[in-house]
Each structure stands twice: as structure tokens, then as C-alpha cells.
C-alpha atoms as a PDB file:
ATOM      1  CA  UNK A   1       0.000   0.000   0.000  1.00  0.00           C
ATOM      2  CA  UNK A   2       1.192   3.585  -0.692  1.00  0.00           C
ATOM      3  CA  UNK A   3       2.911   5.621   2.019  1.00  0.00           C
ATOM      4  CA  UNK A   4      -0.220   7.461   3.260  1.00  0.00           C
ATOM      5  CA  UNK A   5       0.017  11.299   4.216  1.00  0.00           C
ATOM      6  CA  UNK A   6      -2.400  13.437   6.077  1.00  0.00           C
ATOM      7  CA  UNK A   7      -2.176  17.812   5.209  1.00  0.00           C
ATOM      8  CA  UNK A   8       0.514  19.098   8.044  1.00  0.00           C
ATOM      9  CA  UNK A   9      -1.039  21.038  10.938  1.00  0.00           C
ATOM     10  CA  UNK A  10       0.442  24.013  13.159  1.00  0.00           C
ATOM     11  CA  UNK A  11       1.116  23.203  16.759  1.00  0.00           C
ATOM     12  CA  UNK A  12      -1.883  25.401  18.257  1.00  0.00           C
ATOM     13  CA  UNK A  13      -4.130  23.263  15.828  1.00  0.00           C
ATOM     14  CA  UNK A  14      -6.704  20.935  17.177  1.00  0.00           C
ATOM     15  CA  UNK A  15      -7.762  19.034  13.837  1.00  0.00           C
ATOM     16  CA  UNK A  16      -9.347  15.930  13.067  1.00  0.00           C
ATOM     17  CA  UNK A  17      -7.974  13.101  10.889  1.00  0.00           C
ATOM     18  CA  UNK A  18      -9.625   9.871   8.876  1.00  0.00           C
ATOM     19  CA  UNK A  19      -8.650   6.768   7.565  1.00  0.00           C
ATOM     20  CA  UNK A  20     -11.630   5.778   4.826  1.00  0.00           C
ATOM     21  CA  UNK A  21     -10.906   1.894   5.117  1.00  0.00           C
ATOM     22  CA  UNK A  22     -13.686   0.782   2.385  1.00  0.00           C
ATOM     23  CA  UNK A  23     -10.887  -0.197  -0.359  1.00  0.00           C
ATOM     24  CA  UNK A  24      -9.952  -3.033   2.113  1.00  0.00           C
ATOM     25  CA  UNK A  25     -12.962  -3.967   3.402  1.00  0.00           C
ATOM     26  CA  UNK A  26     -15.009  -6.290   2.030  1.00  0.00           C
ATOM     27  CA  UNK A  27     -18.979  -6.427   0.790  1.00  0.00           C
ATOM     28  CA  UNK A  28     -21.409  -6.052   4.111  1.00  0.00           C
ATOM     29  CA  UNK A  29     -17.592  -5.636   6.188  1.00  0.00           C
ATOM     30  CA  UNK A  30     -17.692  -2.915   8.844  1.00  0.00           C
ATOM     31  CA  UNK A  31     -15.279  -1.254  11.529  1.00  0.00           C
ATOM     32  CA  UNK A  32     -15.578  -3.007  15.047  1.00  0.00           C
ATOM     33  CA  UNK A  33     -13.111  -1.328  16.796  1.00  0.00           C
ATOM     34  CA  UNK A  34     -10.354   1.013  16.038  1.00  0.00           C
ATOM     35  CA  UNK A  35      -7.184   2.393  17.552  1.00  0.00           C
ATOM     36  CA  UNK A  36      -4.620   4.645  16.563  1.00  0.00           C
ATOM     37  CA  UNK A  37      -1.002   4.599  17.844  1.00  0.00           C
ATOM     38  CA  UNK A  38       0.739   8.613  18.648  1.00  0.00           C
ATOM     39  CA  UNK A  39       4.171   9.106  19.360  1.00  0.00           C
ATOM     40  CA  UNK A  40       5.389  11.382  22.071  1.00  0.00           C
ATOM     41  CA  UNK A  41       4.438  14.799  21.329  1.00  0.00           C
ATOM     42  CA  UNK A  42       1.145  14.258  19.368  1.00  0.00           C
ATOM     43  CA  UNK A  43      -2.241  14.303  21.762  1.00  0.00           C
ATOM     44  CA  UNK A  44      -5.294  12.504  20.551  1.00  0.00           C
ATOM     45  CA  UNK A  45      -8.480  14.225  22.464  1.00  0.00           C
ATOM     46  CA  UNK A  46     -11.218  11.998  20.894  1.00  0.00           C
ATOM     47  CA  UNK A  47     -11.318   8.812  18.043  1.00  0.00           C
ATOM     48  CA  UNK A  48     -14.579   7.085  16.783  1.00  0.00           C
ATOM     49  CA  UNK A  49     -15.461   5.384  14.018  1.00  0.00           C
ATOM     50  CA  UNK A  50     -18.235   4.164  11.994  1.00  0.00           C
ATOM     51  CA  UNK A  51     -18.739   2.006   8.895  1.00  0.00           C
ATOM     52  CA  UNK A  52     -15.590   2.104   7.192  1.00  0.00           C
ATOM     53  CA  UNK A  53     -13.847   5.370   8.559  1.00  0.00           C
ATOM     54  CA  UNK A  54     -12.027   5.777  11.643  1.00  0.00           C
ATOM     55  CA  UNK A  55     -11.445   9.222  12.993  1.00  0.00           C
ATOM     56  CA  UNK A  56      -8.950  11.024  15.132  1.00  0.00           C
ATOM     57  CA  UNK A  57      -8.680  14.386  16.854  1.00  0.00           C
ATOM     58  CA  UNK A  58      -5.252  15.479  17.201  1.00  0.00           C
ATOM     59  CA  UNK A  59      -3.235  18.244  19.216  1.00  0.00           C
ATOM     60  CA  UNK A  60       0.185  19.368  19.723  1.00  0.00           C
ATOM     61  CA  UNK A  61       3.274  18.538  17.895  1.00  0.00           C
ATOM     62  CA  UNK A  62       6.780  20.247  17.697  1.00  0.00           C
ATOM     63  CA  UNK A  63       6.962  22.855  14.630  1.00  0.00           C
ATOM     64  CA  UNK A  64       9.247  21.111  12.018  1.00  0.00           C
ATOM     65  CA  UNK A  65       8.440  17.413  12.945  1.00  0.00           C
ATOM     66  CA  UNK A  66       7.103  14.425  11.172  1.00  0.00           C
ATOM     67  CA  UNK A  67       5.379  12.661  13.009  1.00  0.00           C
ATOM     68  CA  UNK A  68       4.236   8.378  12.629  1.00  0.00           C
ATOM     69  CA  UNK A  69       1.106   7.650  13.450  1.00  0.00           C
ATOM     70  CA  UNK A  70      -0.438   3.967  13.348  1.00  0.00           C
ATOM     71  CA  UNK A  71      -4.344   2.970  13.087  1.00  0.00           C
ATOM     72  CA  UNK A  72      -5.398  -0.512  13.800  1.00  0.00           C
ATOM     73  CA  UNK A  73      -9.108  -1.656  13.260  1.00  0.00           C
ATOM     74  CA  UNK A  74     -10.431  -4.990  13.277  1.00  0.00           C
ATOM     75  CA  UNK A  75     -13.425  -5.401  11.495  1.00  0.00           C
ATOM     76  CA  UNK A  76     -16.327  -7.192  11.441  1.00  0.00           C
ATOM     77  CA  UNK A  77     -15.371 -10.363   9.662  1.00  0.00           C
ATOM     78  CA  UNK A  78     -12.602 -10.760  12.630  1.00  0.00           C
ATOM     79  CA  UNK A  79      -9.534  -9.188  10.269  1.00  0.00           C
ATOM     80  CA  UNK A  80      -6.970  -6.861  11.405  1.00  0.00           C
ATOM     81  CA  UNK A  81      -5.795  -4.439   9.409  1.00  0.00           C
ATOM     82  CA  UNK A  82      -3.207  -1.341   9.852  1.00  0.00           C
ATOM     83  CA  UNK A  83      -2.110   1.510   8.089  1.00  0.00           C
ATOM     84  CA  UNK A  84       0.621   3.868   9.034  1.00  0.00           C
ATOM     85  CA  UNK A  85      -0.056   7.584   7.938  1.00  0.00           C
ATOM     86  CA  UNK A  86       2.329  10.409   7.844  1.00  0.00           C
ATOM     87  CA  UNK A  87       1.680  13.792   9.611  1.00  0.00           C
ATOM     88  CA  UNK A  88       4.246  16.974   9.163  1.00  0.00           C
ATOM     89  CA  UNK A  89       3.479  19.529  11.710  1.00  0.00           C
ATOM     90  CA  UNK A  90       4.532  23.455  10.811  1.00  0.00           C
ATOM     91  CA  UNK A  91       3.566  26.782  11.776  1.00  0.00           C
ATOM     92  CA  UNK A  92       1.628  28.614   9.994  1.00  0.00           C
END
């Protein structure tokens, strides 16, 4: 899968994030739990999810960093599936 990359936010910024996980899913498969994994720095202050997306609030960050960021969901049919996404922080 393609290095995946989410637009950079400032340090001050409180944005939220998604991971649209219907290109791995299959027909009738759903999120049925979801977790993401933040390095030190990064703050997440709320995730959910529902049918294929998983979201994620995030605050903080160090101006110049890239940060790693993992989300894990298992789904429906019992699979487990990650995806590690990329997320520069700058200010603005």
C-alpha cells in the first residue's frame, strides 16, 4: 500500500484526521473497533469510528516534525488491518 500522508497542521491546531478503510474492506464488512497509535508529542483528544472510517482528533506537535502515526481496526469479519499515515506539523 502507498505511504499514506495526512495535510501538516500548526502546533496550536486541534484538527481531526480519517482513515476511509472501504478499499480493504469487504462487501457487508464494517469497523468493530479502532485504535490509533501517537508518538510522544502528538495528543489525541477523541477517536470514533463508523462504517468504514475511523477518525482522530489530534493536538500538539513540535513545529518542524514528522510525526508516525499507526491505526489498527479490526473489522467485522474478525480481520486486522493497519495503516501507518504520515503527519508533518509546521507553523503557519
Amino acid at each position: 500500500m502507498a505511504r499514506a500522508a495526512w495535510p501538516s497542521k500548526s502546533p496550536a491546531e486541534l484538527l481531526d484526521y480519517g482513515v476511509d478503510w472501504q478499499l480493504r474492506l469487504t462487501a457487508g464488512e464494517a469497523i468493530s473497533a479502532s485504535t490509533f497509535e501517537l508518538p510522544p508529542g502528538l495528543v489525541a483528544t477523541r477517536s470514533t469510528f463508523s462504517g468504514s472510517l475511523a477518525q482522530l482528533f489530534i493536538a500538539g506537535g513540535a513545529n518542524g516534525e514528522l510525526y508516525r502515526i499507526l491505526n489498527r481496526v479490526t473489522t467485522t469479519a474478525g480481520r486486522t488491518i493497519e495503516q501507518v499515515i504520515h503527519l508533518g506539523v509546521m507553523s503557519k
